[in-house]
C-alpha atoms as a PDB file:
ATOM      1  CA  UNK A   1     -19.225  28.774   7.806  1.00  0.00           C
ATOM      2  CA  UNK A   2     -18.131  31.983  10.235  1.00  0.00           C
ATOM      3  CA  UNK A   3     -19.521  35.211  10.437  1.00  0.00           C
ATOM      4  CA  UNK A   4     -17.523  37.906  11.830  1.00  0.00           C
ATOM      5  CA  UNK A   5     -19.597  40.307  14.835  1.00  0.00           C
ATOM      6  CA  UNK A   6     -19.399  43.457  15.557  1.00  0.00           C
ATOM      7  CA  UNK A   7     -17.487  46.354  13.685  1.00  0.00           C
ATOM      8  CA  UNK A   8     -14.228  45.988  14.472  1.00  0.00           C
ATOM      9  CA  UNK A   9     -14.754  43.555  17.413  1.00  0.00           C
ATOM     10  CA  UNK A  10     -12.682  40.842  15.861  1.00  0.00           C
ATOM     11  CA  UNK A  11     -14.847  37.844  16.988  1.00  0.00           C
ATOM     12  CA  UNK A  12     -15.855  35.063  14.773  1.00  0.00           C
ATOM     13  CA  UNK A  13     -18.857  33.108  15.074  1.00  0.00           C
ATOM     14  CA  UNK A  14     -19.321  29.538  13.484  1.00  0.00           C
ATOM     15  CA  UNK A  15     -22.507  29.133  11.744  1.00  0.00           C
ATOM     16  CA  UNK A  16     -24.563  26.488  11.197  1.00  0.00           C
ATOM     17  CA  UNK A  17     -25.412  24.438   7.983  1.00  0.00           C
ATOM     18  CA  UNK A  18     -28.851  25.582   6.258  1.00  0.00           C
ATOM     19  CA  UNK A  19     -31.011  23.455   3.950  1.00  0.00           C
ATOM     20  CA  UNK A  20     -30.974  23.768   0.447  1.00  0.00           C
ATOM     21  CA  UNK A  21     -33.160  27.085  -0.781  1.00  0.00           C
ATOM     22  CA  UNK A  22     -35.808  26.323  -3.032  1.00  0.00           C
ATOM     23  CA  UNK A  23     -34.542  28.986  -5.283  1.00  0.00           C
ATOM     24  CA  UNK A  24     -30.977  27.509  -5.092  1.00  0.00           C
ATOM     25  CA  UNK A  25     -29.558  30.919  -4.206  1.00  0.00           C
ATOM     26  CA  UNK A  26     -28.263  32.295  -1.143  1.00  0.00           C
ATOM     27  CA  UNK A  27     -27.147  35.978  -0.659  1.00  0.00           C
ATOM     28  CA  UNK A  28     -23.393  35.724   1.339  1.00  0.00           C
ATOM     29  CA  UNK A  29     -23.246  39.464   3.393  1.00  0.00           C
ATOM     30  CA  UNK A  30     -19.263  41.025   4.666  1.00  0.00           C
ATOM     31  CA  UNK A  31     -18.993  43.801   7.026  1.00  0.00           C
ATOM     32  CA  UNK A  32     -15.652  44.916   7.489  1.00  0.00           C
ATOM     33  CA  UNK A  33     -14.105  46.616  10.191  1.00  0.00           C
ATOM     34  CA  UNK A  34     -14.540  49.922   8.229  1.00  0.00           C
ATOM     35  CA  UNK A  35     -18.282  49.363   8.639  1.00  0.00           C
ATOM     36  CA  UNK A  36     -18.237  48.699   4.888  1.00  0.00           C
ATOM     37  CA  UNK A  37     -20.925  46.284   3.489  1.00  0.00           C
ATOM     38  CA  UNK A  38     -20.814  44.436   0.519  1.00  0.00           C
ATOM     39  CA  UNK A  39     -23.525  41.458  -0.328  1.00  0.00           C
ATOM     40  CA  UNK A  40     -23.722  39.321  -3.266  1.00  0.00           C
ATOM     41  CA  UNK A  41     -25.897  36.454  -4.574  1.00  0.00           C
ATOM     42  CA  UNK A  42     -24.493  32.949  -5.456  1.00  0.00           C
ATOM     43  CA  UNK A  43     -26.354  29.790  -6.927  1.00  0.00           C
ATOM     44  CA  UNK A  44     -25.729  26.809  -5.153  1.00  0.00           C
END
């Protein structure tokens, strides 16, 4: 997994691996280099 920093910085940053949730969702947040954010839930 990578996350991105910064707005606009251009670095990438390497996550790492989580347990399972109990709820067996996660929420995945993007920023882009606009600033924009978008999130959205997935089941896993």
């Amino acid at each position: 997994m990578r996350r991105r920093d910064g707005v606009g910085g251009g670095q990438l940053n390497f996550l790492r691996p989580f347990a399972r949730p109990d709820s067996s969702r996660i929420c995945i947040k993007v920023i882009n280099h606009f600033g924009d954010e978008v999130q959205k839930v997935f089941r896993v």
